[in-house]
N, C-alpha and C. Protein backbone atom coordinates (compact mmCIF):
# COMPACT_ATOMS: atom_id res chain seq x y z
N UNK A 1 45.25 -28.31 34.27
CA UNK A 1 46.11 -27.20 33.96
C UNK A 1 46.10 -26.89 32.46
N UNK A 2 46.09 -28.17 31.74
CA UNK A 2 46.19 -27.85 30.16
C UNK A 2 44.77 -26.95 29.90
N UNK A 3 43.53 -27.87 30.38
CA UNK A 3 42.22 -27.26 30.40
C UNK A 3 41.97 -25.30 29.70
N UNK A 4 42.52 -24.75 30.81
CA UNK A 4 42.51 -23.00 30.50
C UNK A 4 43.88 -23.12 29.40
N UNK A 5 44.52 -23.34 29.02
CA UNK A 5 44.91 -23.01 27.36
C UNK A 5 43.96 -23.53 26.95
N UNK A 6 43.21 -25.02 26.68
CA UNK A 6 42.44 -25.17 25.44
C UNK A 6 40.98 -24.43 25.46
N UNK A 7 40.66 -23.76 26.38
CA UNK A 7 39.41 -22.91 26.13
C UNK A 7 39.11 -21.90 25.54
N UNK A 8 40.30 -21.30 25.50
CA UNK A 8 40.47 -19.50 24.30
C UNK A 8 40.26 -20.53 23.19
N UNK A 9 41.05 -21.31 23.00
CA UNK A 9 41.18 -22.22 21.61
C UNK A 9 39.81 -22.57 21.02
N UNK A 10 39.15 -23.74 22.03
CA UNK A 10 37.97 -23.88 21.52
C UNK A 10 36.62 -22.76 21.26
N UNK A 11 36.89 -21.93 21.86
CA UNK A 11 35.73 -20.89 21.99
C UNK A 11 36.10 -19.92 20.62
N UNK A 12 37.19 -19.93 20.07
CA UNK A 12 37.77 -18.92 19.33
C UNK A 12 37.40 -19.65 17.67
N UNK A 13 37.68 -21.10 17.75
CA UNK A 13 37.29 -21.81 16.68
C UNK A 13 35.49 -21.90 15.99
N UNK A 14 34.74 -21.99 16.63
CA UNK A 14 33.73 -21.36 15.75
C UNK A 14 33.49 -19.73 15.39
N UNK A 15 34.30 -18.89 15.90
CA UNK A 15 34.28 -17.54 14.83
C UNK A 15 35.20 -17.35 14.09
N UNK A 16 36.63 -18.22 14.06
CA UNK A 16 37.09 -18.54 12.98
C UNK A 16 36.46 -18.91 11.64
N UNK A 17 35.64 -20.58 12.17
CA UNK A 17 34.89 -20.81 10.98
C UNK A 17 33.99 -20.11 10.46
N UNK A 18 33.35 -18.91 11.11
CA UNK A 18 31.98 -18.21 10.84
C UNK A 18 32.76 -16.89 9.98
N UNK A 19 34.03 -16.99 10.05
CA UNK A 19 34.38 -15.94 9.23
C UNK A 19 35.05 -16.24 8.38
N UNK A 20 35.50 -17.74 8.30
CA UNK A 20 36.15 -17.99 6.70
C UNK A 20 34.61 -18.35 5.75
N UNK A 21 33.76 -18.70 5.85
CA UNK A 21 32.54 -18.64 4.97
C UNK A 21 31.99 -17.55 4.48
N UNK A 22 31.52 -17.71 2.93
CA UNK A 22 30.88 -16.34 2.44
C UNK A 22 30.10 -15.92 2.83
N UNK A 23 30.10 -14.67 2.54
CA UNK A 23 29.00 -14.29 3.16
C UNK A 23 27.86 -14.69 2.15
N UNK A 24 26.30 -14.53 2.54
CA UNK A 24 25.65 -14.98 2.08
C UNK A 24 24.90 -13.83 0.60
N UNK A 25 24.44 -14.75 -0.41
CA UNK A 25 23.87 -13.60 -1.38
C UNK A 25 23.46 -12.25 -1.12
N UNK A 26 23.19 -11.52 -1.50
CA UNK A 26 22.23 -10.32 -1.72
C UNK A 26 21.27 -10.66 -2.68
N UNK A 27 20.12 -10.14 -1.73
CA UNK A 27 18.63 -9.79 -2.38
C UNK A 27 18.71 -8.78 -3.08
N UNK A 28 18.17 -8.58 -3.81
CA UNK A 28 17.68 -7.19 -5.19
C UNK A 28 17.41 -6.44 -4.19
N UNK A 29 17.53 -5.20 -4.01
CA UNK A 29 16.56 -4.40 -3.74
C UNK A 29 14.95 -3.98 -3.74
N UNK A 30 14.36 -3.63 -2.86
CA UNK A 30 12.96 -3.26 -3.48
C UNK A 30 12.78 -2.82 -4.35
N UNK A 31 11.83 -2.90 -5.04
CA UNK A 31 11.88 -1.60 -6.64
C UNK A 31 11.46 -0.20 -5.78
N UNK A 32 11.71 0.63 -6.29
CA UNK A 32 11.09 1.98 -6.01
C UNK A 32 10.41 2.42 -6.82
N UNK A 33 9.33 3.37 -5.86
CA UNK A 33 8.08 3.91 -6.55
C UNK A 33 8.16 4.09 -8.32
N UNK A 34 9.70 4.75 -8.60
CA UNK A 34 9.62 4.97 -10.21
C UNK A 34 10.63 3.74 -10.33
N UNK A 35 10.14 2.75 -11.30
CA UNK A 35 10.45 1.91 -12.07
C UNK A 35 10.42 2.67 -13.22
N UNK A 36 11.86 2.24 -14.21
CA UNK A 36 12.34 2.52 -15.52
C UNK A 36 11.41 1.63 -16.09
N UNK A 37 11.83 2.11 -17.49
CA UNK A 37 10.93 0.79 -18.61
C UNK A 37 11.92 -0.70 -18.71
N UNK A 38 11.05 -1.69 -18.96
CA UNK A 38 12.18 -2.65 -18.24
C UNK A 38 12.87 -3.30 -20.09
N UNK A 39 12.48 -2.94 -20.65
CA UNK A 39 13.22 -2.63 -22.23
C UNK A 39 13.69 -1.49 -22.33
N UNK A 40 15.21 -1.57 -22.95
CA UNK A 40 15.93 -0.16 -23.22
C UNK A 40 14.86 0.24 -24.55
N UNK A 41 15.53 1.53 -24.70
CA UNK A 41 14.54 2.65 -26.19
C UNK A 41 15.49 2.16 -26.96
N UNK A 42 16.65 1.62 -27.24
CA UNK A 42 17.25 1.19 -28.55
C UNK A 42 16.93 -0.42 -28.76
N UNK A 43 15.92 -1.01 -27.78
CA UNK A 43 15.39 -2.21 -28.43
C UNK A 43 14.05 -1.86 -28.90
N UNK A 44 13.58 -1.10 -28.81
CA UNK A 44 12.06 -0.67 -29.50
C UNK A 44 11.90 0.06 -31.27
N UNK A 45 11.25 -0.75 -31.71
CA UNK A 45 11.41 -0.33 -32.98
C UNK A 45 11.04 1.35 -33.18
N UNK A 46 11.44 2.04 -33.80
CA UNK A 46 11.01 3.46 -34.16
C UNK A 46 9.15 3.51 -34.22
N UNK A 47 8.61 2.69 -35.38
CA UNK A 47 7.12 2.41 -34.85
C UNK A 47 6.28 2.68 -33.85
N UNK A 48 7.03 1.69 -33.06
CA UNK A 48 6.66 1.42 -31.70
C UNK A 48 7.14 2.58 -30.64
N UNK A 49 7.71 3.49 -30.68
CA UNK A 49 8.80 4.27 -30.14
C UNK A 49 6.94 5.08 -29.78
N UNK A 50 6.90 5.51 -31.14
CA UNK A 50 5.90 6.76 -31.73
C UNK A 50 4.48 6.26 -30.91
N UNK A 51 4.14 5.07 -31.44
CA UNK A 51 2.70 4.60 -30.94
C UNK A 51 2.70 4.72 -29.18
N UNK A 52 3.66 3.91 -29.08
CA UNK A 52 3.64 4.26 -27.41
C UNK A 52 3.88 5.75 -26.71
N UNK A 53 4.02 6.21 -26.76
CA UNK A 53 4.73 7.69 -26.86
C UNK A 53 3.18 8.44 -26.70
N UNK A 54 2.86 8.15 -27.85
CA UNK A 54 1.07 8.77 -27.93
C UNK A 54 0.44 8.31 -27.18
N UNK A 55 0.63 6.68 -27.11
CA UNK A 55 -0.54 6.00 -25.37
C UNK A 55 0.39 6.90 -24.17
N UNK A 56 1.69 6.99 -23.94
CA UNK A 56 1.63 7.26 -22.83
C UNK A 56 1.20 8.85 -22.90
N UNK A 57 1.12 9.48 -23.45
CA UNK A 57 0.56 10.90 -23.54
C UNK A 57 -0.94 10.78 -22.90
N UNK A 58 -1.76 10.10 -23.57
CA UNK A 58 -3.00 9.84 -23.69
C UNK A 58 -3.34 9.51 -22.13
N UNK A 59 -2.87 8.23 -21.83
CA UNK A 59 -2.95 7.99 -20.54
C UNK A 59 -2.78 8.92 -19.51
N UNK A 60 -1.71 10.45 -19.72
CA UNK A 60 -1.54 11.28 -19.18
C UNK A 60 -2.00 12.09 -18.98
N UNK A 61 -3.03 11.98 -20.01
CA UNK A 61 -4.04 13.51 -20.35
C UNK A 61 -5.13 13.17 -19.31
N UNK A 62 -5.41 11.59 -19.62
CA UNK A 62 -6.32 10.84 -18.67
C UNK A 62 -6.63 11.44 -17.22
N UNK A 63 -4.76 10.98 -16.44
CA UNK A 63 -4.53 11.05 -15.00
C UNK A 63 -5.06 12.78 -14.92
N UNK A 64 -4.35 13.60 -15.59
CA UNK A 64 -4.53 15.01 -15.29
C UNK A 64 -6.36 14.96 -14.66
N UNK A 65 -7.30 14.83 -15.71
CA UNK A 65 -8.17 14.84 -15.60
C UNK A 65 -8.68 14.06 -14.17
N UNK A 66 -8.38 13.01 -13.79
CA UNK A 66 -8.71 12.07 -12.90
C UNK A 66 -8.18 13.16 -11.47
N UNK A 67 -6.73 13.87 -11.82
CA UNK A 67 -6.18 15.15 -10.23
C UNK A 67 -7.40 16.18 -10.40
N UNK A 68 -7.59 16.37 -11.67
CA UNK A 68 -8.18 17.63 -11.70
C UNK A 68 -9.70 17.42 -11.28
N UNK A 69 -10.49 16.28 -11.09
CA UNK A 69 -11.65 15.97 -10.16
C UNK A 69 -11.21 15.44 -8.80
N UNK A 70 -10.27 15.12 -8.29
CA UNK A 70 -9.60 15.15 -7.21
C UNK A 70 -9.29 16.63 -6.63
N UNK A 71 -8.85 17.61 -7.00
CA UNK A 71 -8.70 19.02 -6.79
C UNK A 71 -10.00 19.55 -6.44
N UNK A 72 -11.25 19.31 -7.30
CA UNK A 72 -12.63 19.99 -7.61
C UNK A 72 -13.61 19.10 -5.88
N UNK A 73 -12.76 18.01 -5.98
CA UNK A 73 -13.50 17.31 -4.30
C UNK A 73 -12.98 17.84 -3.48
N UNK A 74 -11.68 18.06 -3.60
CA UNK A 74 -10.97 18.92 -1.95
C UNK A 74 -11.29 19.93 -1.97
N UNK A 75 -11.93 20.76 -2.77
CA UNK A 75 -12.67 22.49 -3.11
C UNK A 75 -13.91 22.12 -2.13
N UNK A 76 -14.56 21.02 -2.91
CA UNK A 76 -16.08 21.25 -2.22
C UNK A 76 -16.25 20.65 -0.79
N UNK A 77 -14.53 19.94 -0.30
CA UNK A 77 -14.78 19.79 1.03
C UNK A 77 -13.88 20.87 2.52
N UNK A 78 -14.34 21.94 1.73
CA UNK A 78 -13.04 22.99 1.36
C UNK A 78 -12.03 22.80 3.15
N UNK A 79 -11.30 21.77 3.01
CA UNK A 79 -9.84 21.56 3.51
C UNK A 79 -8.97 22.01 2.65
N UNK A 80 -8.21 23.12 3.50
CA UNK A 80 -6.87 23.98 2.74
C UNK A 80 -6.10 22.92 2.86
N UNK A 81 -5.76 21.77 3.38
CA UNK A 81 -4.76 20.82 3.48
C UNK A 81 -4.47 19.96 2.18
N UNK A 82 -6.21 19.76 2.10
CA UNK A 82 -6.34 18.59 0.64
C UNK A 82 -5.84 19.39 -0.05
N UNK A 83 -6.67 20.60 -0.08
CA UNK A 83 -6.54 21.41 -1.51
C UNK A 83 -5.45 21.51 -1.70
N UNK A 84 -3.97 22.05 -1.08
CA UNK A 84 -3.07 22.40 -1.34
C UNK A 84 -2.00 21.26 -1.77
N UNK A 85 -2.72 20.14 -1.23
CA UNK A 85 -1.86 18.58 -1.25
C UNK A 85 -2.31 18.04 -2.49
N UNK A 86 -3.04 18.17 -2.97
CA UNK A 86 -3.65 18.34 -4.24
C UNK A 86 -2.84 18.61 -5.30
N UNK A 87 -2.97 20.02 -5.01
CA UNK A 87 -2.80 21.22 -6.36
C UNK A 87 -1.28 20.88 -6.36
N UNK A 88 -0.66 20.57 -5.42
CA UNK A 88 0.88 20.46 -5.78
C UNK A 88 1.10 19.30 -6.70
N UNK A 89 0.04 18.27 -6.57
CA UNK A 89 0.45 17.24 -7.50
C UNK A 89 -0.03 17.21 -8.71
N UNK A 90 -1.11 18.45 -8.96
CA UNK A 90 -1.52 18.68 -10.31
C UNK A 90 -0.77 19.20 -10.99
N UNK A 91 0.02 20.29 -10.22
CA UNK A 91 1.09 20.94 -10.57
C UNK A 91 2.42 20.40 -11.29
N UNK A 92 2.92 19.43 -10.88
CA UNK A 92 3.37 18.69 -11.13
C UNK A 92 2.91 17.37 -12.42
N UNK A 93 1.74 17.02 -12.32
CA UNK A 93 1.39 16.45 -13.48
C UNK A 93 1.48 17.29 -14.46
N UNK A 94 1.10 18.59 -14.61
CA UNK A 94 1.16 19.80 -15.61
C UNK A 94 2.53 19.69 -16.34
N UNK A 95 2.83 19.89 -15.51
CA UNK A 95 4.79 20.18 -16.07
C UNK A 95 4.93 18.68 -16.63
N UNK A 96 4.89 17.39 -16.40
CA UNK A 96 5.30 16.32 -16.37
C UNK A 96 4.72 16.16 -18.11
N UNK A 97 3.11 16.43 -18.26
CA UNK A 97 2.39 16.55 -19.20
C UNK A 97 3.17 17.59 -20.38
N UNK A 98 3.31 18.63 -20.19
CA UNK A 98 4.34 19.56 -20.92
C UNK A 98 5.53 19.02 -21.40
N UNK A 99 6.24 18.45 -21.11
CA UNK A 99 7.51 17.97 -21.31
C UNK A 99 7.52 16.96 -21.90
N UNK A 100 6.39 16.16 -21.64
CA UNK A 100 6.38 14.73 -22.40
C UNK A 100 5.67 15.42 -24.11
N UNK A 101 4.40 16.13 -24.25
CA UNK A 101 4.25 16.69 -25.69
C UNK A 101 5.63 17.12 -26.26
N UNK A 102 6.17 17.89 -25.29
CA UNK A 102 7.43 18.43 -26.67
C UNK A 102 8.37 17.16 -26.62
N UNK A 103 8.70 16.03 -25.47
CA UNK A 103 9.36 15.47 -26.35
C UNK A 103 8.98 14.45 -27.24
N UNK A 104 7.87 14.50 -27.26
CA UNK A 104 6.66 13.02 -27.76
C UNK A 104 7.15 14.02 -30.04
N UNK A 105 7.09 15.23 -29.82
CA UNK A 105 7.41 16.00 -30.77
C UNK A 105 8.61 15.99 -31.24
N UNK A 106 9.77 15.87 -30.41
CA UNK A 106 10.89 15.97 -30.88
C UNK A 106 11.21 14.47 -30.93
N UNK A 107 10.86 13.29 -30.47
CA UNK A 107 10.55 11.97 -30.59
C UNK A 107 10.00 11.62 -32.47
N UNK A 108 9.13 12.49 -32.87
CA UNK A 108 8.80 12.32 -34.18
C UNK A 108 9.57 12.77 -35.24
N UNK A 109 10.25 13.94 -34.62
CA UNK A 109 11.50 14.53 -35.54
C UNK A 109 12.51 13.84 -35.53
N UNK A 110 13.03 13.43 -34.47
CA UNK A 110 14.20 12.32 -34.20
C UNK A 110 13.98 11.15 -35.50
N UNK A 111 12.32 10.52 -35.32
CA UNK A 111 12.60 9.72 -36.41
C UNK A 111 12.67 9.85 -37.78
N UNK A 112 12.11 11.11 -37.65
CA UNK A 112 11.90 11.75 -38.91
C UNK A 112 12.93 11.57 -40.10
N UNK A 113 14.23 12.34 -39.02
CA UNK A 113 15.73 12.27 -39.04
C UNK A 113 16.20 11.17 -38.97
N UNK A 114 15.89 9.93 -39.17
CA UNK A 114 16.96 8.97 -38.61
C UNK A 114 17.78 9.06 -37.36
N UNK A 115 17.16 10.11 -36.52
CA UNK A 115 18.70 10.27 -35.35
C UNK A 115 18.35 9.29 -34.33
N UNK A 116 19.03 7.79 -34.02
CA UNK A 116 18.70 7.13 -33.29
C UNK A 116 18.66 7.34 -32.03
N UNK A 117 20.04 8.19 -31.65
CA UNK A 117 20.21 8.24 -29.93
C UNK A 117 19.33 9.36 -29.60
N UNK A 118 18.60 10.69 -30.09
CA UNK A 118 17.90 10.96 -29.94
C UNK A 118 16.44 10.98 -29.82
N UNK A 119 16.24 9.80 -30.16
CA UNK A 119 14.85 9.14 -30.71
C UNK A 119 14.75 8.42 -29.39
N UNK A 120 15.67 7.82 -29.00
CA UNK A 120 15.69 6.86 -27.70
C UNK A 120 15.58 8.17 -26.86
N UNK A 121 16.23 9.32 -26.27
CA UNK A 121 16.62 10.25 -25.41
C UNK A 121 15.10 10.10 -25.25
N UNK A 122 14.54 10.95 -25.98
CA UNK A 122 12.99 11.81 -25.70
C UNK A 122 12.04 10.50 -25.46
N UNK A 123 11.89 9.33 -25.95
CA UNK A 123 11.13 8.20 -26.20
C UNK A 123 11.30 7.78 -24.41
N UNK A 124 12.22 7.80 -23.57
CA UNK A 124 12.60 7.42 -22.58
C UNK A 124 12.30 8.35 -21.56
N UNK A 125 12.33 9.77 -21.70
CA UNK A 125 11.65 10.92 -21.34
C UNK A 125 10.19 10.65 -20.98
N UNK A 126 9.70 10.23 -21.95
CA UNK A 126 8.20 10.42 -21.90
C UNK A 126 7.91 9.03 -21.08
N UNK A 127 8.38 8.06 -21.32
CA UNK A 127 7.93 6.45 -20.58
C UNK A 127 8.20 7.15 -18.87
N UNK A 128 9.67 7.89 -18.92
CA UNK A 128 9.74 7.77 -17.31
C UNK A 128 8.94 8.31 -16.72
N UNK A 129 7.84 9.70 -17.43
CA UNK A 129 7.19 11.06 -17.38
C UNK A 129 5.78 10.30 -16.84
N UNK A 130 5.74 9.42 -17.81
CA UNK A 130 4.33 8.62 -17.76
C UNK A 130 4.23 7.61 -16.32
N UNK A 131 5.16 7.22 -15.82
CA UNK A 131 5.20 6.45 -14.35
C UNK A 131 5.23 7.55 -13.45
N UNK A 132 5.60 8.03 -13.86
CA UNK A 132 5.96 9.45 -12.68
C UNK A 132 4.64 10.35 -12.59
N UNK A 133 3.99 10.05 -13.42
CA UNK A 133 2.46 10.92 -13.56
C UNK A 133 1.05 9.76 -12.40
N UNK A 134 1.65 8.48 -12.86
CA UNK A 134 0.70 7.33 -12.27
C UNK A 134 1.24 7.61 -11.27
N UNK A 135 2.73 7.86 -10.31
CA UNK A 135 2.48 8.05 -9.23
C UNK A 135 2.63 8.93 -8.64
N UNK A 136 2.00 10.01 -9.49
CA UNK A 136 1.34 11.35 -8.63
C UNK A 136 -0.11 11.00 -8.50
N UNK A 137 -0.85 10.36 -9.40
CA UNK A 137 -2.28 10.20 -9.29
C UNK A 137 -2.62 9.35 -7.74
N UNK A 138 -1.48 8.35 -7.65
CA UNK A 138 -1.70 7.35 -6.41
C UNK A 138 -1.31 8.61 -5.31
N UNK A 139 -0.14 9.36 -5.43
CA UNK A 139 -0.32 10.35 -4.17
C UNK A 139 -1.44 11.77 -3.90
N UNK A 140 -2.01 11.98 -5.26
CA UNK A 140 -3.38 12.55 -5.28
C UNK A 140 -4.36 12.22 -4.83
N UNK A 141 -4.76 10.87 -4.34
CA UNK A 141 -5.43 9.81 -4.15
C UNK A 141 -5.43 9.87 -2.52
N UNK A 142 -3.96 9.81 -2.42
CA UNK A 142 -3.79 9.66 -0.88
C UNK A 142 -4.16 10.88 -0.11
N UNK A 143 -3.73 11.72 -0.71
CA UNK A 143 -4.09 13.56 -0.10
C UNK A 143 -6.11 13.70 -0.19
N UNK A 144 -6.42 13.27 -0.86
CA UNK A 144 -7.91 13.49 -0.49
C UNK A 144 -8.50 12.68 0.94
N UNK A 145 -7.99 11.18 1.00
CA UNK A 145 -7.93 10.54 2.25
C UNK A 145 -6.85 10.86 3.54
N UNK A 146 -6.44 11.56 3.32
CA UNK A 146 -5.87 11.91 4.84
C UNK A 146 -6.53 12.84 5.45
N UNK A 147 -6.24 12.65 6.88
CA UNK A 147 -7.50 13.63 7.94
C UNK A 147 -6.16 15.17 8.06
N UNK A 148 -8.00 15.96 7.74
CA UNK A 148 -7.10 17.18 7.76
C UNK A 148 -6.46 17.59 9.54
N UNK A 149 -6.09 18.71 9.41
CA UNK A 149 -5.36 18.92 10.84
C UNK A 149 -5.76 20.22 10.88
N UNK A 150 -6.50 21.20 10.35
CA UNK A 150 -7.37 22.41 10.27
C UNK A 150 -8.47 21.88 10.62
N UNK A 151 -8.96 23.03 11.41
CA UNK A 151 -10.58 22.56 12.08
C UNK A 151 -11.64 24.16 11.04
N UNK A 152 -12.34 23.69 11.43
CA UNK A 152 -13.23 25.12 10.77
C UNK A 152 -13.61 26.02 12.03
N UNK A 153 -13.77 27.34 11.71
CA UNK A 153 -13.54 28.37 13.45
C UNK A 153 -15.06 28.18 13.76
N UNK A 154 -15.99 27.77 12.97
CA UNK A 154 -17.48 27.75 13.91
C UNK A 154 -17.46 26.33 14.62
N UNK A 155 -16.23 25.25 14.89
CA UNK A 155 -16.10 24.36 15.63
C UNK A 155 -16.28 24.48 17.12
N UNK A 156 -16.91 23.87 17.96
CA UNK A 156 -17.08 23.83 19.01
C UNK A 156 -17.39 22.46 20.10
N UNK A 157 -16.76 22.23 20.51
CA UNK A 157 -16.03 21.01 21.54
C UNK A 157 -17.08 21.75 23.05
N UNK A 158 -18.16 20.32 23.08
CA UNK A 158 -18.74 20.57 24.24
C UNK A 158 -18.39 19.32 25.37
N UNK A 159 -17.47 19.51 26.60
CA UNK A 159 -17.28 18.56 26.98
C UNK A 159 -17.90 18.00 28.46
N UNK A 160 -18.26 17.07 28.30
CA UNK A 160 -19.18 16.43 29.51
C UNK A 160 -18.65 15.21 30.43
N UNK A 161 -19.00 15.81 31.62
CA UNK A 161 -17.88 15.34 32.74
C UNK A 161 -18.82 13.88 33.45
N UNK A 162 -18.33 12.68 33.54
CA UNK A 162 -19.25 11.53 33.63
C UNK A 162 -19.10 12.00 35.65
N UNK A 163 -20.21 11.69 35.68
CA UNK A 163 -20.47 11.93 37.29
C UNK A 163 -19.73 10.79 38.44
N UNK A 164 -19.47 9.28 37.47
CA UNK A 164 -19.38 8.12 38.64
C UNK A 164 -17.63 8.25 38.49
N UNK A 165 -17.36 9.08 38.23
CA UNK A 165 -15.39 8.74 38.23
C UNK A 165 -15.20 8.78 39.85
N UNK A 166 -13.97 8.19 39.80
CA UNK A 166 -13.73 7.79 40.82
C UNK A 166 -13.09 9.20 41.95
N UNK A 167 -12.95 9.47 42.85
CA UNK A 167 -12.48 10.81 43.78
C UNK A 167 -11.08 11.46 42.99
N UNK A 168 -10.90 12.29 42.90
CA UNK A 168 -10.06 13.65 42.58
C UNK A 168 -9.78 13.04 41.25
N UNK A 169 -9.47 13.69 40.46
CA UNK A 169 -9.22 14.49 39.04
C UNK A 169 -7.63 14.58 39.22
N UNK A 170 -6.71 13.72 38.21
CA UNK A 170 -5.59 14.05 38.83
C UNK A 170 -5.41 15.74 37.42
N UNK A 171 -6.41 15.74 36.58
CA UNK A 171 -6.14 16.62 36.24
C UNK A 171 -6.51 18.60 36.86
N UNK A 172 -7.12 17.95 37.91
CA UNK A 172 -7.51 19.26 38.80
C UNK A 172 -7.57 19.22 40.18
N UNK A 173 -5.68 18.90 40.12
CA UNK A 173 -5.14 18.99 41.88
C UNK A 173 -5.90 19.73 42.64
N UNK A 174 -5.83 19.56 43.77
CA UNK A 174 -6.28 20.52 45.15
C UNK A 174 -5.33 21.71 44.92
N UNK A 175 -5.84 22.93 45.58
CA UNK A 175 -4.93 24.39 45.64
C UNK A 175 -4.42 24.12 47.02
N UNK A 176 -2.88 24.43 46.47
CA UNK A 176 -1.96 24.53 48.12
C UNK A 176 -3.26 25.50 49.13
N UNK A 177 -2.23 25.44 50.23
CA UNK A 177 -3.03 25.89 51.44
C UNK A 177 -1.91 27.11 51.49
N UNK A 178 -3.02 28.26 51.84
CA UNK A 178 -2.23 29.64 51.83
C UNK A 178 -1.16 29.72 52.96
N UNK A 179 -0.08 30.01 52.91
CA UNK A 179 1.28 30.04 53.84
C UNK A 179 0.81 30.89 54.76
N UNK A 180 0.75 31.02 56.41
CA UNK A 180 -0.10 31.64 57.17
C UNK A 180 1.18 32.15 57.78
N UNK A 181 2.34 31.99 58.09
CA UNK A 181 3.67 32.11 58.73
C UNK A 181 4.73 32.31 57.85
N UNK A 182 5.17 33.39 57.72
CA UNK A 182 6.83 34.17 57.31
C UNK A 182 7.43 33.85 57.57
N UNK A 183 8.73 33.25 56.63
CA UNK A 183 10.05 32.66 57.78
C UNK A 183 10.28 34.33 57.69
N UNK A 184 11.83 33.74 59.01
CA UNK A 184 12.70 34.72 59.24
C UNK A 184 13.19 35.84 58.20
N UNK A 185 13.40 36.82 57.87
CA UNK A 185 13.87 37.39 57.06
C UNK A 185 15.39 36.58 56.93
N UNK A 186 16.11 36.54 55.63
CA UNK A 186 17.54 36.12 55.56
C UNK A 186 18.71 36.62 56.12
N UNK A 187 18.62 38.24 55.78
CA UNK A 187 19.22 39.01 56.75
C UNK A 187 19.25 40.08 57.14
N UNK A 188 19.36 40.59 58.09
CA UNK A 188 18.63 41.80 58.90
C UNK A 188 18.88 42.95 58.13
N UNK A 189 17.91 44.07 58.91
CA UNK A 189 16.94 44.99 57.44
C UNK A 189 17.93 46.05 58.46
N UNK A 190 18.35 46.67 57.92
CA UNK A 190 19.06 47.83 58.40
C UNK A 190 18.41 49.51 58.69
């Protein structure tokens, strides 16, 4: 009789204990595609601000070049898919490239000026500009290898039917049999 009281009891006591314990750590997150610079711009010397600033430009001028023979292969394999999957990411390097010169410029004036928090602003501009350019090149990359989904119109699909398959085609049922008998009319024709 005691038995059924102590069974809610015992059955109830290990999710008691499973819920007075912490919960367990958290993992970091994955990084995502754009990783920041993993030094802030106010630990980088002004020097260094400038020199890097110019590699990452440089490196940028690089990638452009590297889309822009990526663009010139999806031309000569002329898929409107590549091409257009392409050009959007050149497009995008363009602008990315633009923005990083003027602030790679206003980065030199900043130091020019002594203006620190501006020196960091644009210096941080251009580092994020410069990851963000490497991974347009990796998705430029990917758009030349994907299968297009446009066919060309002088395509032609000749298809040949193997002789030993086995009886009926379930893709080419038999035709009903023509109805030889009218029912009744529903209701009489006046």
């Amino acid at each position: 009789m005691r038995a059924h009281l102590l069974l809610p009891v015992l059955l109830a006591a290990p999710l008691a204990f499973a819920q007075s314990q912490p919960p367990p750590p958290r993992t970091p997150a994955a990084p995502t595609s754009l990783t920041l610079p993993e030094e802030k711009a106010s630990e980088v010397p002004d020097g260094k601000k400038i020199s890097r600033s110019a590699g990452y430009i440089t490196q940028m001028r690089g990638t452009l070049k590297v889309v822009l023979a990526k663009l010139e292969e999806a031309r000569n394999t002329k898929d409107v898919v590549k091409l257009n999957c392409v050009n959007e990411k050149l497009t995008q390097v363009k602008g990315l490239l633009r923005i990083s010169e003027q602030s790679d410029v206003a980065l030199q004036e900043a130091v020019a000026k002594k203006d620190q928090t501006t020196a960091d602003h644009e210096y941080t501009k251009v580092s994020i500009a410069q990851s963000k350019v490497e991974q347009l090149r990796a998705e430029a990359e990917q758009c030349i290898g994907q299968l297009a989904f446009r066919t060309d119109e002088n395509l032609s699909v000749e298809v040949v039917v193997p002789t030993d398959l086995p009886g009926g085609d379930p893709t080419n049922p038999p035709t009903p049999p023509i109805a030889t008998i009218c029912p009744p009319p529903a209701s009489p024709v006046k």
